[in-house]
Protein backbone atom coordinates (compact mmCIF):
# COMPACT_ATOMS: atom_id res chain seq x y z
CA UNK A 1 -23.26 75.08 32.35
CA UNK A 2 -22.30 78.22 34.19
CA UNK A 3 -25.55 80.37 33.96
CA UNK A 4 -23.05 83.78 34.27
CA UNK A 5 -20.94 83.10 31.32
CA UNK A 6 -24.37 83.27 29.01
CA UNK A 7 -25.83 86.16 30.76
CA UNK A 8 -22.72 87.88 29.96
CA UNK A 9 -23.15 87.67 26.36
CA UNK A 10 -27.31 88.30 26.30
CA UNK A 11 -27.65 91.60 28.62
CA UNK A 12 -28.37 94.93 28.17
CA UNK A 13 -28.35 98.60 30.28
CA UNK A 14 -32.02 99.72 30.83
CA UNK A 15 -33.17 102.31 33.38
CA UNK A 16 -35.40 100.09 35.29
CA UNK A 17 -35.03 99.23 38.91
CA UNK A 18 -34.81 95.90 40.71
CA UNK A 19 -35.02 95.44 44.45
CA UNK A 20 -34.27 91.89 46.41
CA UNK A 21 -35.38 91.78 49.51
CA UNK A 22 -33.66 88.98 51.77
CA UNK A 23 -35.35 87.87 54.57
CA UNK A 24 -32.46 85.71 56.29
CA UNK A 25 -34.05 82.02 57.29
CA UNK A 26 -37.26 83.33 56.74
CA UNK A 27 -38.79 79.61 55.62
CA UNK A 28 -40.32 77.70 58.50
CA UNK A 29 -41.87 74.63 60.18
CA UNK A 30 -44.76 74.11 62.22
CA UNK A 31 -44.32 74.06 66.28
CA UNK A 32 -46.87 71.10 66.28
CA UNK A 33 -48.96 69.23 63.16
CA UNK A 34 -50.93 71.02 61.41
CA UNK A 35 -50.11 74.15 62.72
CA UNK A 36 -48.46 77.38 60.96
CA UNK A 37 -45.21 78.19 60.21
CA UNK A 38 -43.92 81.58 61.29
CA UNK A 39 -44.70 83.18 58.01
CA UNK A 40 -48.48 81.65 58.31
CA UNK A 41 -48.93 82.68 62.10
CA UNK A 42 -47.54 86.18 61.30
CA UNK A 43 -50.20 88.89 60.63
CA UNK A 44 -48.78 90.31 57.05
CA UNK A 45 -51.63 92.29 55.15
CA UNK A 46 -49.05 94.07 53.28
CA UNK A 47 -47.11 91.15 52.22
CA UNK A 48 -50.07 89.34 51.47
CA UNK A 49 -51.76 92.21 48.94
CA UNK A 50 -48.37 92.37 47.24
CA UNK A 51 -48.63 88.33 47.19
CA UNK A 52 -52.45 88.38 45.28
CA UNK A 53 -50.77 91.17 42.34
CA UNK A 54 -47.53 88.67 42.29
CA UNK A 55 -46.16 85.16 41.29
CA UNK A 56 -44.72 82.98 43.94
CA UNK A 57 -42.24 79.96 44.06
CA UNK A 58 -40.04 77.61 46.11
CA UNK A 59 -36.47 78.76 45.70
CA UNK A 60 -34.14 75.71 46.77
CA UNK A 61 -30.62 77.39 46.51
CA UNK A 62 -27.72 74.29 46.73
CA UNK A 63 -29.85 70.86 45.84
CA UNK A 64 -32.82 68.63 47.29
CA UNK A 65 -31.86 67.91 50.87
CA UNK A 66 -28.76 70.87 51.33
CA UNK A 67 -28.99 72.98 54.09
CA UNK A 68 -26.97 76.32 52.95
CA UNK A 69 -24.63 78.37 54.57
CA UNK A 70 -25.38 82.02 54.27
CA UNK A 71 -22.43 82.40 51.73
CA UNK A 72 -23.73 79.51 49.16
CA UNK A 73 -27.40 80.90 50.10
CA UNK A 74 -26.39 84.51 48.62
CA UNK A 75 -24.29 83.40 45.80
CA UNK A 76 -26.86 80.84 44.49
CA UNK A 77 -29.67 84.36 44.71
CA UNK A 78 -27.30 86.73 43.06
CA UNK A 79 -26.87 83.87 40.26
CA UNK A 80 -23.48 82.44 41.40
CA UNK A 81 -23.62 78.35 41.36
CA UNK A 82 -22.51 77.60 44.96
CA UNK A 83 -21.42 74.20 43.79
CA UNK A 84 -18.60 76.18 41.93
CA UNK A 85 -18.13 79.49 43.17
CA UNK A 86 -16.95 78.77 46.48
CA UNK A 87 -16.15 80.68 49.39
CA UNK A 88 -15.17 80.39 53.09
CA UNK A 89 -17.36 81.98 55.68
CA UNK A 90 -13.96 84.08 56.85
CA UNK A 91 -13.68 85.80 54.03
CA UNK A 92 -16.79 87.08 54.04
CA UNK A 93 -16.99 88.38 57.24
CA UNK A 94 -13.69 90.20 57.23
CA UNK A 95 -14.65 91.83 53.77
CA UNK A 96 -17.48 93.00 55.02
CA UNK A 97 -15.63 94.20 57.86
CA UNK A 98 -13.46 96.36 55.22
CA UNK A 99 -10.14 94.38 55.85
CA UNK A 100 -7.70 94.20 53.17
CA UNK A 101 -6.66 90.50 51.77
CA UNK A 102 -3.64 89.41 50.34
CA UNK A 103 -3.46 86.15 48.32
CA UNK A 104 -1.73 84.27 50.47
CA UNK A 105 -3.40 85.44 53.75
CA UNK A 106 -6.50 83.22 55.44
CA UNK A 107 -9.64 84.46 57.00
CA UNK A 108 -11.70 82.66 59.54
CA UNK A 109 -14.74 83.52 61.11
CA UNK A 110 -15.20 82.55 64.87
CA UNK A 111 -17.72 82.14 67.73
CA UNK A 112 -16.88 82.93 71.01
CA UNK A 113 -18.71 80.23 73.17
CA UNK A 114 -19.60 78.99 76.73
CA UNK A 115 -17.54 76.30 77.67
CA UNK A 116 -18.24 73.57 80.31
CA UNK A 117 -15.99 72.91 82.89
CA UNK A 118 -15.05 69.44 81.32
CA UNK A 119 -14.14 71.52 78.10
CA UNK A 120 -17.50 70.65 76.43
CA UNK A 121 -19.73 73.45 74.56
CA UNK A 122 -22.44 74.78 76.52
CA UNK A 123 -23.47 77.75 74.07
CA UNK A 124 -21.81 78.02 70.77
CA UNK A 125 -22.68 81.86 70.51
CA UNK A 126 -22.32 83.09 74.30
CA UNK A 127 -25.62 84.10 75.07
CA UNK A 128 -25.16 86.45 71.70
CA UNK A 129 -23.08 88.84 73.67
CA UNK A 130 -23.62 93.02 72.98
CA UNK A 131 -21.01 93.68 70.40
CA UNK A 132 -19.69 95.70 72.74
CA UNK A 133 -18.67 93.43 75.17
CA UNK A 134 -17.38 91.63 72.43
CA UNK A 135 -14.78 94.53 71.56
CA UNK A 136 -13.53 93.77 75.46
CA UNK A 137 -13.32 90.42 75.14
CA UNK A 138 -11.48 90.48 71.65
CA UNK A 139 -8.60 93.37 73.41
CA UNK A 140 -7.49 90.82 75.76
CA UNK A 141 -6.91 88.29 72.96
CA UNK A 142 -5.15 90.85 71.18
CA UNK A 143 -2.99 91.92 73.92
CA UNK A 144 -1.96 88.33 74.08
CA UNK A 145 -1.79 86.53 70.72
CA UNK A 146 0.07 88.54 68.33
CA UNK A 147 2.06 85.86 66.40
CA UNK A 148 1.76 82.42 66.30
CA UNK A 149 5.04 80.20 64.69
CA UNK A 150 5.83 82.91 61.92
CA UNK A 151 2.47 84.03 61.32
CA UNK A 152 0.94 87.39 62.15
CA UNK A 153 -2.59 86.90 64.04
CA UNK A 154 -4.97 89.94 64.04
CA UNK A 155 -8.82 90.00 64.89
CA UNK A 156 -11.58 92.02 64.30
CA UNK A 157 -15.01 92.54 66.41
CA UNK A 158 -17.80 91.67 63.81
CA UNK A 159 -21.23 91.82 65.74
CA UNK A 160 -22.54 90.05 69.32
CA UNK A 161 -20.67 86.62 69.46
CA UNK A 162 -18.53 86.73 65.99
CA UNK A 163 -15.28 87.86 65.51
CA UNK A 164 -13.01 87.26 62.03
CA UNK A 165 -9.69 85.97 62.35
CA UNK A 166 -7.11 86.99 59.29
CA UNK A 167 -3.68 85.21 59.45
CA UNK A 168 -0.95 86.64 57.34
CA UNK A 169 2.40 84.88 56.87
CA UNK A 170 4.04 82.16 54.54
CA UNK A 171 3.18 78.64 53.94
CA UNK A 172 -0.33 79.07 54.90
CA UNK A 173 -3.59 76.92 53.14
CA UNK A 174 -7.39 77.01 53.08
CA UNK A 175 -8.56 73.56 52.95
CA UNK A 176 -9.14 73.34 56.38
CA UNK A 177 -11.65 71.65 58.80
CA UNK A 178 -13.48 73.53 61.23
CA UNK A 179 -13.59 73.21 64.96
CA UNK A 180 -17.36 74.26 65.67
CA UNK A 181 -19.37 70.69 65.95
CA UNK A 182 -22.21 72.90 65.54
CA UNK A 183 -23.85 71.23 69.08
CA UNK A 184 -23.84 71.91 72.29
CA UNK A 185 -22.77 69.36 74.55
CA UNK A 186 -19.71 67.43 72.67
CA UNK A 187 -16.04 69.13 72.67
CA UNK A 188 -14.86 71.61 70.14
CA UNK A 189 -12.83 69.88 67.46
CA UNK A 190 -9.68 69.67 65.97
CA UNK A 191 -8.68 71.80 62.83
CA UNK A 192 -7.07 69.18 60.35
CA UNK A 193 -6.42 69.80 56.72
CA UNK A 194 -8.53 68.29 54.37
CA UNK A 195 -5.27 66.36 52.68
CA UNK A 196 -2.87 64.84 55.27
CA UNK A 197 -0.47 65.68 52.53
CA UNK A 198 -1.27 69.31 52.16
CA UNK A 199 1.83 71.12 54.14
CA UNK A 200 -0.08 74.52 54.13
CA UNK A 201 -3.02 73.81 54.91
CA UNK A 202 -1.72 71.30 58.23
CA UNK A 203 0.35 74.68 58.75
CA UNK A 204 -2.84 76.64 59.15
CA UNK A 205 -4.67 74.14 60.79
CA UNK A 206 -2.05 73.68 63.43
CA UNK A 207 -2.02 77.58 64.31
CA UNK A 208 -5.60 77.51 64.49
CA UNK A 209 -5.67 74.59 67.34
CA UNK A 210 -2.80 76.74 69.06
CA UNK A 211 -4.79 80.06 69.02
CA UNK A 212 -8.12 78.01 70.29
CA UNK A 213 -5.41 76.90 73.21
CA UNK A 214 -4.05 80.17 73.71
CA UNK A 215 -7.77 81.95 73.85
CA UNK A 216 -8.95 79.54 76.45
CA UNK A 217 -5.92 80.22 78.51
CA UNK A 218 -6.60 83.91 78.51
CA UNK A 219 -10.36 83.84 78.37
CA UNK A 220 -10.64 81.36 81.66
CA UNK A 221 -11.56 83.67 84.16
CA UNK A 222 -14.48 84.83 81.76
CA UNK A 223 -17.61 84.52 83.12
CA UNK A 224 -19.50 83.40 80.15
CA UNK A 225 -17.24 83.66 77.15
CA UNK A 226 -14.51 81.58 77.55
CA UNK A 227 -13.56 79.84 74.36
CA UNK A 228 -13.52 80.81 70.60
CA UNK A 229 -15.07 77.96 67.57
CA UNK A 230 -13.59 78.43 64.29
CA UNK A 231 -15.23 77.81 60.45
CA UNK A 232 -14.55 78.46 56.81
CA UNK A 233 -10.99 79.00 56.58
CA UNK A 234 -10.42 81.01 53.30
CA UNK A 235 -8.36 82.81 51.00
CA UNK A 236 -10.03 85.38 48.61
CA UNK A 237 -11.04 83.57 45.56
CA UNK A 238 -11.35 85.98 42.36
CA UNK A 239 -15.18 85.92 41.06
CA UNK A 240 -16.62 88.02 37.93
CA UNK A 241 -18.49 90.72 39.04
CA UNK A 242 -22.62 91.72 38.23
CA UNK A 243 -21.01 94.57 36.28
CA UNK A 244 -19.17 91.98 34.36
CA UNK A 245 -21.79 89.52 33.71
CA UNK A 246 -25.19 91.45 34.07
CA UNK A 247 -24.16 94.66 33.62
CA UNK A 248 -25.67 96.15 36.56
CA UNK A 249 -24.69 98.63 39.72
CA UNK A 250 -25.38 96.90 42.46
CA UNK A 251 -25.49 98.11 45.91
CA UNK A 252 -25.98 96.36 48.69
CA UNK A 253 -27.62 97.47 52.62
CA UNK A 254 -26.83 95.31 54.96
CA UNK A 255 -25.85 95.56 58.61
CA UNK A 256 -23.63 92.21 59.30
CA UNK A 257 -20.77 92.14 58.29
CA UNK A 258 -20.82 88.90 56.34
CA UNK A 259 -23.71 89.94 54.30
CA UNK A 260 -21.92 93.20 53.11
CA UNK A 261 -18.60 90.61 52.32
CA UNK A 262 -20.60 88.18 49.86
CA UNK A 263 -22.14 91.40 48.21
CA UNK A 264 -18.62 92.90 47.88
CA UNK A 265 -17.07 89.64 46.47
CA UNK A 266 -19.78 90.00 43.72
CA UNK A 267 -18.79 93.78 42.77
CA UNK A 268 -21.54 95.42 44.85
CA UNK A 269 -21.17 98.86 46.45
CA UNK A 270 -22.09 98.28 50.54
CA UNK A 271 -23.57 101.31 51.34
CA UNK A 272 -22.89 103.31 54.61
CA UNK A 273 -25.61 103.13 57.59
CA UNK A 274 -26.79 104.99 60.33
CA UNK A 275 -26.24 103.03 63.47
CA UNK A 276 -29.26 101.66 65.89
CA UNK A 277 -28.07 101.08 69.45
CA UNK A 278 -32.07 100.16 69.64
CA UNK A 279 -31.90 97.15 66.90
CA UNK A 280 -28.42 95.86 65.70
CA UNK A 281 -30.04 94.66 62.15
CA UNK A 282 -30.85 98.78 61.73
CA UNK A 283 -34.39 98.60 59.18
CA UNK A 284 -34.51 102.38 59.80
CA UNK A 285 -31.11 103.17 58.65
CA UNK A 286 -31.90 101.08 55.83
CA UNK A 287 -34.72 102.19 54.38
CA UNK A 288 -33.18 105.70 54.61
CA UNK A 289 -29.75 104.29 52.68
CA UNK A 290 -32.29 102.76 50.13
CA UNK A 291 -33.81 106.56 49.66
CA UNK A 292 -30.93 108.01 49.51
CA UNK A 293 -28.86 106.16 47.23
CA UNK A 294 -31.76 105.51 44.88
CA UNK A 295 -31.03 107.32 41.89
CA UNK A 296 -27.51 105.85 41.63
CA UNK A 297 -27.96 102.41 41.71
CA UNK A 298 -30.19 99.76 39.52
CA UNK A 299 -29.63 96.75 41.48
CA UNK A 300 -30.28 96.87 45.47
CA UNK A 301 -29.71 93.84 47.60
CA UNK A 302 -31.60 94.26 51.12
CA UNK A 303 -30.54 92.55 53.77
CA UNK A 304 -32.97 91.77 57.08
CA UNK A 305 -31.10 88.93 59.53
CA UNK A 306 -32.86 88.97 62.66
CA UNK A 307 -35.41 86.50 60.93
CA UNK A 308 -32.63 84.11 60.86
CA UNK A 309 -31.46 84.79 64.55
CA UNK A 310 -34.37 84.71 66.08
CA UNK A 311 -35.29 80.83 63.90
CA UNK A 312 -31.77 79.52 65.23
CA UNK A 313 -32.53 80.80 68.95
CA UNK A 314 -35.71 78.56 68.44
CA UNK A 315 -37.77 81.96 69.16
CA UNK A 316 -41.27 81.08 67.35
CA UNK A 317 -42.75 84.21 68.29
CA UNK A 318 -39.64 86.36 68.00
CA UNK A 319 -39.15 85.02 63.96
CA UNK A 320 -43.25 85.77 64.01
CA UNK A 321 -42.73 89.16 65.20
CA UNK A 322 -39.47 90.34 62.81
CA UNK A 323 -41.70 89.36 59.63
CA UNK A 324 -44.48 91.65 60.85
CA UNK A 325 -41.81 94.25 61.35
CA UNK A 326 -41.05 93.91 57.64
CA UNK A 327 -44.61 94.38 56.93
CA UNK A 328 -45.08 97.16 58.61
CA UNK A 329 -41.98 98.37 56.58
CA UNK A 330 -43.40 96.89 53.32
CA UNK A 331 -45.41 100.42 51.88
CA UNK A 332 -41.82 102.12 52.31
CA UNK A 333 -40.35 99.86 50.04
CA UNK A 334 -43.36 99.64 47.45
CA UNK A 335 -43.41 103.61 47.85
CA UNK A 336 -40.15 103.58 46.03
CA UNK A 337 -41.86 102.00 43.11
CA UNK A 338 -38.70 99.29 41.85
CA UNK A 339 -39.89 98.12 38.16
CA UNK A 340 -38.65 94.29 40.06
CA UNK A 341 -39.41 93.45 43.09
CA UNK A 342 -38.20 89.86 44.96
CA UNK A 343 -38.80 89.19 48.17
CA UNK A 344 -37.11 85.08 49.37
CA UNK A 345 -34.69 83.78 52.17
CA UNK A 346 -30.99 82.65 51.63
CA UNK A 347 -32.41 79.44 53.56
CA UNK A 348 -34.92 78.18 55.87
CA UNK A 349 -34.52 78.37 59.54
CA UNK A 350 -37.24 77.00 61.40
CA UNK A 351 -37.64 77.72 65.24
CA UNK A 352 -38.22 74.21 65.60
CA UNK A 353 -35.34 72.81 64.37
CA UNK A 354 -32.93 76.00 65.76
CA UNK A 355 -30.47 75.35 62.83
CA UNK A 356 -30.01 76.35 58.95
CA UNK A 357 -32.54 73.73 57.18
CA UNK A 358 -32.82 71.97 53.44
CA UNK A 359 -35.84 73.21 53.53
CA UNK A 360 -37.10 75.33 50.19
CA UNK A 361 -37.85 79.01 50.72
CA UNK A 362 -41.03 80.80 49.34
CA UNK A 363 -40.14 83.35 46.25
CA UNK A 364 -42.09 86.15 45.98
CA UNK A 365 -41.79 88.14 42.54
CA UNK A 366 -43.41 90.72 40.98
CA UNK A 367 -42.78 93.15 37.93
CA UNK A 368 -44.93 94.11 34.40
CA UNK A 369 -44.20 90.95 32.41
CA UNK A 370 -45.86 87.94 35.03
CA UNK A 371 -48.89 85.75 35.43
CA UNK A 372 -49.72 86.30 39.11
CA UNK A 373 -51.07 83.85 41.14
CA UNK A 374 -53.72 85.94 42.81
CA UNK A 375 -52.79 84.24 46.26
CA UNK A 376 -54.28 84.77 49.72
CA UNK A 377 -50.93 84.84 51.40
CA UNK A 378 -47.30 85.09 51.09
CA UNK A 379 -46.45 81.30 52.79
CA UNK A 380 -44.72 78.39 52.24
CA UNK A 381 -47.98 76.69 51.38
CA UNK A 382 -49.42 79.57 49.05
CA UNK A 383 -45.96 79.31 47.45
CA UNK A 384 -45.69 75.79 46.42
CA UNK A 385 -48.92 76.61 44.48
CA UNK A 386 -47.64 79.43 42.93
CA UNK A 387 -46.86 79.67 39.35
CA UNK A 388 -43.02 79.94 39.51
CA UNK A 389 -42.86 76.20 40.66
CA UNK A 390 -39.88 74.88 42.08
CA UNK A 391 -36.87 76.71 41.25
CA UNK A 392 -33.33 75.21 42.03
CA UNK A 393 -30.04 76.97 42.02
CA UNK A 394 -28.93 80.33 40.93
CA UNK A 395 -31.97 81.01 38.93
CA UNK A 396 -33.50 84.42 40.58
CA UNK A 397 -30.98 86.02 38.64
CA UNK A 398 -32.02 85.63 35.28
CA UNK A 399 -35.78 85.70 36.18
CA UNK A 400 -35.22 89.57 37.89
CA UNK A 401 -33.20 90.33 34.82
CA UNK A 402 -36.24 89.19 32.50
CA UNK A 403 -38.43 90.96 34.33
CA UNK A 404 -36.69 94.38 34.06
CA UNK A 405 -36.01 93.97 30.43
CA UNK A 406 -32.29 93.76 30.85
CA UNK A 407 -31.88 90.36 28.33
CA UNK A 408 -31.96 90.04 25.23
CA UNK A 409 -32.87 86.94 23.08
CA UNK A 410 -30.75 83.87 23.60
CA UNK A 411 -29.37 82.18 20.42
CA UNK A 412 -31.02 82.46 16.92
């Protein structure tokens, strides 16, 4: 059953307010038995007031054992079934980037990376580069890779080591493999198509393989970036929008790119930020867009990454310290007084394991029509005793909906 198609047919326009709070990879792991995760180490007496007036849950967003990319983490919150909506990590980032697609073009997201002298990764991100050397880095690939065979090549800088990649010309597919083995220490791979038979798609993968060539050749006197990975070849797919199907306005603040795409393919309005040469994920600039843009808006996704950056750099005490910089934020938000607030990850990244995880992330919800739990904390222990249980798929949806009394009665 696709949850969307019934929503469309049982919601309703209210005035009320809802406000989802993302806190990218924010679910954790212990560094040693027994011991916290980063939401349980961090000091949090905002969150964890808000947590005692509140019910909590385990949000798993793909199935028991699937680690999410940030696309199918977002689509399966914003009540999209990842299983079926699906969408390439390319086109997200060069949406959110504000780059027109056609339907026959591709988008591709890439790394640039370190690169052994024996051609083997060292660092799949560069050192996370300033995004400004990654504008240098990207002109020199520009001035030299134009066209590849009879397809335009153009790239974009989208923040520290990730570019998007957008090829336009004829013949081209999406079912693609990628080249980033997602380890150090092994050799970038080979794009293939996912069908030996599929012309387009060995078309694209081809010119993908060529442009990795071509980049190396170029970037070799590079210090430390000196080789691009590529993942999630895609063409725009066409998916109803929250208008459509909940009858919201959404808006979306977010600072990366990506995040702004997967709220655009859903029909949200990214709002415009300040920018922070002192903190690339901008919470500042945020809050103020949030103020701001308040009155126009019911639905506001908010987006907070470095959670997730700081789990896959295997920073314990980094991830600690950007969820006690949402605290301290916290009051702003409650200050605002949403009728709906939900506060959950798109997936867990634990320091430990330096990598998205299959982990299930702790749900925090509260609004006028719940039983709260009356927990101590908001962790991934105090969750899986909390009264929402264990909630799988694209199910926030519906509950924030509920909640702000935007559904009506389903069936007779």
């Amino acid at each position: 059953m696709d949850l969307l198609l019934e929503l469309k047919e049982i919601h309703k326009r209210t005035p009320s307010k809802i406000l989802l709070v993302v806190l990218d990879g924010v679910g954790g792991l212990p560094r040693e038995p027994g011991g916290p995760t980063e939401l349980a180490a961090a000091r949090t007496p905002n969150l964890d007031r808000l947590a005692a007036e509140s019910a909590l849950g385990l949000f798993t967003p793909v199935a028991p054992g699937i680690a999410p990319g940030s696309g199918p983490g977002h689509l399966a919150i914003f009540g999209y079934d990842p299983l079926k909506y699906r969408v390439g990590r390319g086109v997200l980032s060069a949406l959110g980037l504000g780059v027109p697609l056609g339907p026959d073009d591709v988008a591709v997201r890439g790394n640039f990376a370190t690169l052994n002298p024996d051609g083997t990764v060292k660092d799949r991100r560069a050192g996370r580069p300033p995004t400004e050397e990654n504008r240098r880095v990207l002109a020199k690939l520009k001035a030299a890779i134009s066209t590849i065979e009879d397809v335009r090549v153009e790239l974009y800088t989208e923040s520290e080591h990730r570019f998007a990649l957008v090829l336009r010309g004829p013949g081209l597919g999406d079912r693609v493999t990628d080249t980033d083995p997602q380890v150090a220490g092994v050799p970038p791979r080979k794009a293939e198509p996912e069908d030996p038979a599929d012309a387009g798609s060995a078309k694209t993968a081809r010119i993908l393989n060529r442009f990795a060539e071509l980049a190396r050749e170029v970037l070799k006197d590079e210090p430390v970036i000196n080789g691009v990975l590529l993942r999630g070849a895609s063409k725009r797919p066409d998916f109803p929008s929250l208008a459509e199907v909940a009858g919201l306005a959404p808006a979306a603040i977010a600072s990366y790119p990506m995040y702004r795409g997967v709220a655009e393919l859903v029909g949200m309005e990214a709002l415009p930020l300040e920018e922070d040469e002192d903190d690339p994920d901008r919470p500042q600039a945020k809050l103020r867009a949030l103020r701001a843009h308040w009155r126009a808006h019911d639905f506001f996704y908010l987006h907070f990454k470095k959670t997730d950056s700081k789990g896959e750099d295997g920073d314990f005490e980094g991830k600690v310290e950007r969820i006690e910089l949402f605290d301290r934020l916290l009051p702003e938000l409650l200050a605002l007084a949403p009728d709906v607030l939900l506060i959950t990850g798109d997936h867990s990244t634990p320091a430990v394991y330096r990598a998205h995880s299959w982990h299930p992330v702790p749900v925090l919800l509260k609004g006028p029509y719940l039983r709260a739990d009356a927990a101590r904390r908001f962790t991934e222990d105090e969750a899986a005793r909390g009264s929402l249980g264990s909630l799988l798929g694209p199910v926030l949806l519906p509950l924030m909906l509920a909640q702000a009394g935007k559904l009506q009665k389903y069936g007779a």
